[in-house]
Protein backbone atom coordinates (compact mmCIF):
# COMPACT_ATOMS: atom_id res chain seq x y z
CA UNK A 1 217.05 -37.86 161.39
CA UNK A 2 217.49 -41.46 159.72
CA UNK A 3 220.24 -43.69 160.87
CA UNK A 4 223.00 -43.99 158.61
CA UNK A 5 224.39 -47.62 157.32
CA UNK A 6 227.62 -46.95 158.58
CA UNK A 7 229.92 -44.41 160.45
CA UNK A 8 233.13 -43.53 158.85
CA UNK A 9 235.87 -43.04 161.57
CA UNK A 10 238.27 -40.88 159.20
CA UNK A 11 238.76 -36.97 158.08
CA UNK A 12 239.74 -38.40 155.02
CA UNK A 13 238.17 -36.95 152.08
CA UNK A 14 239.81 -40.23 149.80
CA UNK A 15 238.28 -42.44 152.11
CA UNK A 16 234.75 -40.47 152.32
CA UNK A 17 234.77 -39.97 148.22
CA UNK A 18 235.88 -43.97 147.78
CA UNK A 19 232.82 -45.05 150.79
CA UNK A 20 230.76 -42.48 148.03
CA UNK A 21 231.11 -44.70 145.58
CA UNK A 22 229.76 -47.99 147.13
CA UNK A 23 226.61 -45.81 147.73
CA UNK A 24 226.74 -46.42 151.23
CA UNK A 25 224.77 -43.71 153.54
CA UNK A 26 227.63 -42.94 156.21
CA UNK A 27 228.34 -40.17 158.39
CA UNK A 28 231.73 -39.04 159.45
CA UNK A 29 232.79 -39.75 162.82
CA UNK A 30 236.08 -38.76 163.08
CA UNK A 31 238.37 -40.81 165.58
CA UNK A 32 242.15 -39.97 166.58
CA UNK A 33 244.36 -42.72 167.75
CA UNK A 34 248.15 -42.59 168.52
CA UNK A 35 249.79 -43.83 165.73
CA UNK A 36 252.86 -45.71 167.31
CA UNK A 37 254.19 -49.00 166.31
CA UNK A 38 255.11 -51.42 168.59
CA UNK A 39 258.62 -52.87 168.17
CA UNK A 40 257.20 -56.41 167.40
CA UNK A 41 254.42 -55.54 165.13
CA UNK A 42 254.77 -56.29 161.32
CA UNK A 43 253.49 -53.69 159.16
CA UNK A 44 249.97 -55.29 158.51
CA UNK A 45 249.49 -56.08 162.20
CA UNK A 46 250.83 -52.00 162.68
CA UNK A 47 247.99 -51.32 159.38
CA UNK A 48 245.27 -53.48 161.58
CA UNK A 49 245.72 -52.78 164.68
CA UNK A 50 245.13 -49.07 163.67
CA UNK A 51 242.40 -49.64 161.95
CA UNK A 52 240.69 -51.43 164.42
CA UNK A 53 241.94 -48.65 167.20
CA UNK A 54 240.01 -46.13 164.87
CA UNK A 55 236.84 -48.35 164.14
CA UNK A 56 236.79 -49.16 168.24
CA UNK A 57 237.80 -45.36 168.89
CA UNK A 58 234.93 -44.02 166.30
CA UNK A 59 232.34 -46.68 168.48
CA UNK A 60 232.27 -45.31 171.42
CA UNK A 61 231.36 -41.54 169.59
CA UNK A 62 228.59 -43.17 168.51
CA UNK A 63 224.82 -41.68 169.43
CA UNK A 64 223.05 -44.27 171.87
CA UNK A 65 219.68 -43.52 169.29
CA UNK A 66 221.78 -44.15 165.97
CA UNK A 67 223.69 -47.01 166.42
CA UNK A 68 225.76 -48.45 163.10
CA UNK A 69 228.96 -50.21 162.81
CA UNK A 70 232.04 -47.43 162.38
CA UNK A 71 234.62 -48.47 159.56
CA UNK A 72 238.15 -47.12 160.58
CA UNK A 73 241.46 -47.53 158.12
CA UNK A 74 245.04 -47.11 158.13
CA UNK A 75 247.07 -47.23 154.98
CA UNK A 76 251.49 -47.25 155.45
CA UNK A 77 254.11 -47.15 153.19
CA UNK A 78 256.72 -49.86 153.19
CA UNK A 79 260.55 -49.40 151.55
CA UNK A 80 262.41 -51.55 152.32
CA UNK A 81 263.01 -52.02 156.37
CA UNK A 82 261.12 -48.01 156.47
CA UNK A 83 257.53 -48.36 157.81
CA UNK A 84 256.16 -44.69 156.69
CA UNK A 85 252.95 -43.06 157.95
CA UNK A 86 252.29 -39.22 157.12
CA UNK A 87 255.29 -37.22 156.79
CA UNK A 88 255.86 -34.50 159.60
CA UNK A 89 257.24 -31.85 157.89
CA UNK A 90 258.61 -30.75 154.28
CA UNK A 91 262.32 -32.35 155.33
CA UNK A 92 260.27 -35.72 156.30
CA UNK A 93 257.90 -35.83 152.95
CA UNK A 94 261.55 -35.38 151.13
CA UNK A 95 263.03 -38.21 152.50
CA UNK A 96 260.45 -39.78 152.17
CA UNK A 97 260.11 -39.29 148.46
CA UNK A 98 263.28 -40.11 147.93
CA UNK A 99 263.51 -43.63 149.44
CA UNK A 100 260.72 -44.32 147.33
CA UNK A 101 262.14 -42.91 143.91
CA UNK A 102 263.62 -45.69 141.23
CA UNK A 103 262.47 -48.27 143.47
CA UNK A 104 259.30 -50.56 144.33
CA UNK A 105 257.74 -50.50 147.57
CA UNK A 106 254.47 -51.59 149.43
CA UNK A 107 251.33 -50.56 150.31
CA UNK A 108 249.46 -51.41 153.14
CA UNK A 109 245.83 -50.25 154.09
CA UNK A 110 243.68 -52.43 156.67
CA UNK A 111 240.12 -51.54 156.78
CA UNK A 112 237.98 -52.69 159.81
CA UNK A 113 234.51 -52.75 161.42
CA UNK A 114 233.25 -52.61 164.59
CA UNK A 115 229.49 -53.00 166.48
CA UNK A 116 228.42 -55.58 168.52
CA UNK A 117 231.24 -57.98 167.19
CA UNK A 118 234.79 -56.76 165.20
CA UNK A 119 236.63 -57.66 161.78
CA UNK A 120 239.42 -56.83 160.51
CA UNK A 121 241.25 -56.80 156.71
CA UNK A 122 243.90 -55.34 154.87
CA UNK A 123 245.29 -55.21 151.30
CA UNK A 124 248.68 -54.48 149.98
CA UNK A 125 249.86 -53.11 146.34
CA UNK A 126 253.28 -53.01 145.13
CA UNK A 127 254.11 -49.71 143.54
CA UNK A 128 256.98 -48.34 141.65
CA UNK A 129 258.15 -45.52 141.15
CA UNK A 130 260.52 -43.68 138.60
CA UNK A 131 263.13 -42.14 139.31
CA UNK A 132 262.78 -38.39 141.33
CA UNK A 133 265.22 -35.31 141.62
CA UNK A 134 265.43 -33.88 145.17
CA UNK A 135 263.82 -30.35 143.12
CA UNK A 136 260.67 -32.63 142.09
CA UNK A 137 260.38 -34.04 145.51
CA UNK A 138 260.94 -30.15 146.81
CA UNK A 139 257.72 -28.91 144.34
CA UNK A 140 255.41 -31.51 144.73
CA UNK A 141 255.75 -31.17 148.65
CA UNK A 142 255.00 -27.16 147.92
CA UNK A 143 252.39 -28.20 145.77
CA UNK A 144 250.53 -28.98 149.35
CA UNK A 145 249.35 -32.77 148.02
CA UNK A 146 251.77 -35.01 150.16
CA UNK A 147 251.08 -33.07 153.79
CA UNK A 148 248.78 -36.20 155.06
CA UNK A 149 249.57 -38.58 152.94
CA UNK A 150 251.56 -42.02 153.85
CA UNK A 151 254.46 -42.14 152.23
CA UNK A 152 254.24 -38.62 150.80
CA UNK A 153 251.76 -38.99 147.85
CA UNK A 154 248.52 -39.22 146.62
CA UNK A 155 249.06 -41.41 143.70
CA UNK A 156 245.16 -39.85 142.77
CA UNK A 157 247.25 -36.74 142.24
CA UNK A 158 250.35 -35.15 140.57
CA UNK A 159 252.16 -37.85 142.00
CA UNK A 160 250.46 -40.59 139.41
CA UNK A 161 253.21 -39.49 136.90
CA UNK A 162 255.63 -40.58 139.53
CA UNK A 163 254.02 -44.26 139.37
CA UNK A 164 255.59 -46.72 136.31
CA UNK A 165 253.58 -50.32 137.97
CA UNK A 166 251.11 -50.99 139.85
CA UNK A 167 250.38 -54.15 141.11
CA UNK A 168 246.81 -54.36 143.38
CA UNK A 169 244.53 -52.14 144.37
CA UNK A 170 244.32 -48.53 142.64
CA UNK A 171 241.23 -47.77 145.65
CA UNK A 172 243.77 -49.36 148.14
CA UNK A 173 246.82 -47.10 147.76
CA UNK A 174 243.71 -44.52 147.76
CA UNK A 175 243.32 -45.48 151.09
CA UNK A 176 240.34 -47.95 151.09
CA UNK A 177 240.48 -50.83 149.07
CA UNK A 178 236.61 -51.44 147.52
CA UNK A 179 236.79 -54.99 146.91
CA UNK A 180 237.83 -55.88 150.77
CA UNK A 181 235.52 -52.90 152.06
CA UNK A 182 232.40 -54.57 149.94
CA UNK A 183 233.26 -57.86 151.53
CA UNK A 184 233.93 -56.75 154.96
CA UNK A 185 230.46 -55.04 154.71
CA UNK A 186 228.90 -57.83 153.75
CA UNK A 187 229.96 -59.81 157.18
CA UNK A 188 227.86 -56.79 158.96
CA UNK A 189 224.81 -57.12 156.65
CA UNK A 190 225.28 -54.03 154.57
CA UNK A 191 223.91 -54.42 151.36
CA UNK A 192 225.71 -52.37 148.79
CA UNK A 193 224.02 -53.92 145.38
């Protein structure tokens, strides 16, 4: 079996669907890190440092006879002071919703690489939101989209009509930003065009 160009250290199907699209041949590697943040990270070193845990995590699942860099990501939510991964449970994904209703907030996603030698990159939207009812938050939650989400939506899904601005990166509140993934690639010699 062929090498592939890359190894993509995510279960994501966003991710895998977005790496699609560059027409990059890639194989899924999944890699699970603990997703803590350290008191005196900022939410972009918190974004990179778990994308980098992932990309160094997904490295050493690699096959000794198919070596390729491994791409891990990490995409947060920011409101405010609130640093918001995936929500644990329907109470969480409410809250969450609801911090982010009528209001603007950021988000985050770092994408890095990692073979021989390691980079790292992230890109951050601004989104807004309208404003949401606790019974909208209540049936988009049972409509199953926001269980591993950051913040509680896929703004690819129902939750778009939440969405009144968007400032950035459509692909990066995805949760891989193309632009910065085509130029990270680049560094590591992967030719997309």
């Amino acid at each position: 079996m062929p090498s592939p160009q890359l190894y993509l250290a995510s279960r994501s199907p966003r991710r895998a669907q977005l790496l699609d699209q560059l027409g990059i041949e890639f194989e899924i590697l999944p890699a699970d890190v603990e997703e803590i943040r350290s008191p005196d990270e900022t939410p972009v070193q918190f974004a990179e440092r778990l994308a980098l845990d992932k990309a160094r995590a997904g490295l050493q699942a690699v096959p000794a006879e198919r070596p390729c860099p491994v791409l891990g990501a990490d995409t947060i939510v920011v409101a405010g002071d609130s640093v918001m991964g995936k929500p644990a449970n329907r109470e969480q994904a409410i809250e969450m919703l609801m911090m982010l209703s009528g209001r603007h907030h950021e988000v985050i996603t770092a994408v890095a690489l990692a073979s021989e030698h390691e980079a790292v990159v992230s890109q951050s939207s601004r989104v807004t939101f309208r404003t949401l009812t606790v019974q909208e938050c209540e049936a988009y939650w049972d409509s199953g989209e926001p269980i591993d989400k950051a913040g509680s939506y896929a703004i690819q899904g129902l939750a778009a009509m939440f969405v009144t601005r968007l400032e950035g990166s459509y692909s990066g509140v995805m949760g891989l930003p193309l632009y910065e993934t085509a130029e990270l690639l680049r560094q590591f010699d992967i030719t997309i065009l």
